[in-house]
C-alpha atoms as a PDB file:
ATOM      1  CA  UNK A   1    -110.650   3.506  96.929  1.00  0.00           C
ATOM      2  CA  UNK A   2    -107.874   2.698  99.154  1.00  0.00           C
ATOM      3  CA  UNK A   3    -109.251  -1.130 100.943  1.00  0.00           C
ATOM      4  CA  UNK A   4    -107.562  -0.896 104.589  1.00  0.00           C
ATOM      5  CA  UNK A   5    -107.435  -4.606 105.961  1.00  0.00           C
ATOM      6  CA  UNK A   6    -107.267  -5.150 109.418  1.00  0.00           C
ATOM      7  CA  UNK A   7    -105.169  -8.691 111.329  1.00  0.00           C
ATOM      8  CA  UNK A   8    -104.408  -9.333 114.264  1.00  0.00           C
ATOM      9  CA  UNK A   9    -103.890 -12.444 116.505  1.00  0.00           C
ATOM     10  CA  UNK A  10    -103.479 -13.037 120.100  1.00  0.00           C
ATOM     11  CA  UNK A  11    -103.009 -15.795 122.698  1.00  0.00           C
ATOM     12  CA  UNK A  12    -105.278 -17.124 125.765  1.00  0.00           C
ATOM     13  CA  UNK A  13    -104.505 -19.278 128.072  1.00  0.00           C
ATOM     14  CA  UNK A  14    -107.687 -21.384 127.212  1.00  0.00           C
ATOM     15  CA  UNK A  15    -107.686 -24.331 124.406  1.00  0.00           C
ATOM     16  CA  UNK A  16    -108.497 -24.167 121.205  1.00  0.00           C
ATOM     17  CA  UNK A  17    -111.443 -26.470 121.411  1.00  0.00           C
ATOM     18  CA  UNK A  18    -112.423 -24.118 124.979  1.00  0.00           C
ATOM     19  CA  UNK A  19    -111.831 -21.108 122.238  1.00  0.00           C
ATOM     20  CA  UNK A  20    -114.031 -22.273 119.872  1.00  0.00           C
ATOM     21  CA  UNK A  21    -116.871 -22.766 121.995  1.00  0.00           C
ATOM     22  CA  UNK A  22    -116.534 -19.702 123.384  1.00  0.00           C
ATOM     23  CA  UNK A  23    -117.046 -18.101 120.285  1.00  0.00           C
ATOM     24  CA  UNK A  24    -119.969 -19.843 119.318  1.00  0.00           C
ATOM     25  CA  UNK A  25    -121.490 -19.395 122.679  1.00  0.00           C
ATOM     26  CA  UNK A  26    -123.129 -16.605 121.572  1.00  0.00           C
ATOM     27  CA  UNK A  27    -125.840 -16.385 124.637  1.00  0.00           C
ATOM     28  CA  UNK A  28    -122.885 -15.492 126.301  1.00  0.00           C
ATOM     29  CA  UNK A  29    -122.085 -12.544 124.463  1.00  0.00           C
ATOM     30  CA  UNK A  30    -124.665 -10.883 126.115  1.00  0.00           C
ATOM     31  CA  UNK A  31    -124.263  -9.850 130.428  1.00  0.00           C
ATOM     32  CA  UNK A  32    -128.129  -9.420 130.114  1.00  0.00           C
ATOM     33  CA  UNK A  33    -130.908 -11.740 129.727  1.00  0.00           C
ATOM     34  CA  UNK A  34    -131.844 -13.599 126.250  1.00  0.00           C
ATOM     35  CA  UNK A  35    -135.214 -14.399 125.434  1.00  0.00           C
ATOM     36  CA  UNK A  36    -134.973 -16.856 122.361  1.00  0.00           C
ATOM     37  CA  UNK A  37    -132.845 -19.147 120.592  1.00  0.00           C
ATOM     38  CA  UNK A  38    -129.121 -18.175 120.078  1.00  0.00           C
ATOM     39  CA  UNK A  39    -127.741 -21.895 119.020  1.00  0.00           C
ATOM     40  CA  UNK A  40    -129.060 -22.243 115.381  1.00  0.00           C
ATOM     41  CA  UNK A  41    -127.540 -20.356 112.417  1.00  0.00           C
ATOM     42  CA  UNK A  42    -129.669 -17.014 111.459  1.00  0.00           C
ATOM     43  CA  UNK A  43    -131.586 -17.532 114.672  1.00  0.00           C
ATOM     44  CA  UNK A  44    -133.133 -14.387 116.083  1.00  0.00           C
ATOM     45  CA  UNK A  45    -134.233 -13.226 119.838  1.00  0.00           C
ATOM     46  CA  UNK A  46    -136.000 -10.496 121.577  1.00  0.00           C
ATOM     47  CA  UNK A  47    -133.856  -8.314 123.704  1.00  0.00           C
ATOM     48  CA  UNK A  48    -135.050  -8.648 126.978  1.00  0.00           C
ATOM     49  CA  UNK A  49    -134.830  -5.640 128.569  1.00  0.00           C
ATOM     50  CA  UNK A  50    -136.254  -3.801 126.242  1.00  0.00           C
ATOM     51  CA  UNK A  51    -139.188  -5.951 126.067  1.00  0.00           C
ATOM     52  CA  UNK A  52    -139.375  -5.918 130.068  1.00  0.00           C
ATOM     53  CA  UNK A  53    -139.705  -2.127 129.610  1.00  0.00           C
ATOM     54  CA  UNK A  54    -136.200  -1.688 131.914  1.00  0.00           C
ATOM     55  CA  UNK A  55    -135.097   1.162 129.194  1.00  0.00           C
ATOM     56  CA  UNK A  56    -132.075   2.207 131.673  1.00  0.00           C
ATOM     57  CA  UNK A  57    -130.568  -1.511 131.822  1.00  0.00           C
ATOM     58  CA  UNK A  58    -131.664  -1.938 127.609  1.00  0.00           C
ATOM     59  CA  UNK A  59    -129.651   1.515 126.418  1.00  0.00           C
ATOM     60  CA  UNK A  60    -126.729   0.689 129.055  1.00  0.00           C
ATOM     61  CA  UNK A  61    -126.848  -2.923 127.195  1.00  0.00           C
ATOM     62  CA  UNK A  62    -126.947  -1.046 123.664  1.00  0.00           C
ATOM     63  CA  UNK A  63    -124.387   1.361 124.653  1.00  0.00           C
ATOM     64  CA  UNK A  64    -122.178  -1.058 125.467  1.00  0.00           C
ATOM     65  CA  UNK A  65    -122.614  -3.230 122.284  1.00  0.00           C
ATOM     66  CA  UNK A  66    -122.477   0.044 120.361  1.00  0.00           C
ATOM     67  CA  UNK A  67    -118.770   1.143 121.688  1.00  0.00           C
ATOM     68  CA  UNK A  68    -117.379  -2.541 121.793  1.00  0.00           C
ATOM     69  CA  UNK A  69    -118.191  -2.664 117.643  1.00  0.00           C
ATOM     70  CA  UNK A  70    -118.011   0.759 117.062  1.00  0.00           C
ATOM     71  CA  UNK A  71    -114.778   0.470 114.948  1.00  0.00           C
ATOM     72  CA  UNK A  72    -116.507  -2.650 112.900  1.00  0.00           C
ATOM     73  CA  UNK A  73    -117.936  -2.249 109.486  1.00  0.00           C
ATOM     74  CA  UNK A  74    -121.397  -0.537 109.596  1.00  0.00           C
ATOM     75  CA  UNK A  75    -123.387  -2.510 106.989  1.00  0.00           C
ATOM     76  CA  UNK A  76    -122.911  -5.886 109.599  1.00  0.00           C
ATOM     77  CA  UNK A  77    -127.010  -6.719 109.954  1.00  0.00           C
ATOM     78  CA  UNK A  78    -126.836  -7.075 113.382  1.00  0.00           C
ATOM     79  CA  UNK A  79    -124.675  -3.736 113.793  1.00  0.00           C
ATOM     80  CA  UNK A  80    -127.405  -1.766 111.789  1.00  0.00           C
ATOM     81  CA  UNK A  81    -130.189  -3.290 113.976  1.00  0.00           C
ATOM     82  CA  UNK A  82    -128.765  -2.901 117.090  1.00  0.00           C
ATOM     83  CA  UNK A  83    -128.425   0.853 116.115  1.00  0.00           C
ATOM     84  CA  UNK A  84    -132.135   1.288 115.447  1.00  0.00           C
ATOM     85  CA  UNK A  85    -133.282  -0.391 118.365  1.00  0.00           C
ATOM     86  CA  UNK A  86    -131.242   1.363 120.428  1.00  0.00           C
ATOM     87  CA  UNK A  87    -132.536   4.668 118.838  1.00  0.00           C
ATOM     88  CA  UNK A  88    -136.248   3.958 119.523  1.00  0.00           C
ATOM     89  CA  UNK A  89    -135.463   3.694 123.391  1.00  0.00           C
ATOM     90  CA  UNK A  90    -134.052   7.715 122.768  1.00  0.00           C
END
């Protein structure tokens, strides 16, 4: 098996301390709304449009996760359940 690594780097015009919460801000990941906890490690929350039954807005939401990891490994948890739920509102 041939292991392909991937590196890159850019630069912002933000700090690194603005950068690193940024990153960790993961609520802000997200342009829709979060029902849960997102500031503890391993924490998990509902997806909120689903659960509102707005199926248009949730698969638009998915679809959009979906093609901004599409090129990331597979097996990531949250890329696997993000796939399923996004299947079940087919």
């Amino acid at each position: 098996m041939n292991d392909q690594g991937f590196t890159t780097s850019f630069s912002v015009a933000q700090t690194p301390e603005e950068v690193f919460n940024a990153i960790n801000n993961v609520r802000g990941w997200w342009s829709g709304e979060i029902d849960g906890d997102t500031d503890k490690l391993g924490a998990e929350f509902a997806r909120a449009y689903a659960l509102s039954g707005d199926t248009a807005k949730a698969r638009a939401t998915y679809q959009e996760f979906l093609t901004r990891w599409k090129d990331a490994d597979p097996d990531i948890p949250i890329l696997k359940e993000a796939k399923a739920e996004y299947a079940k509102l087919q």
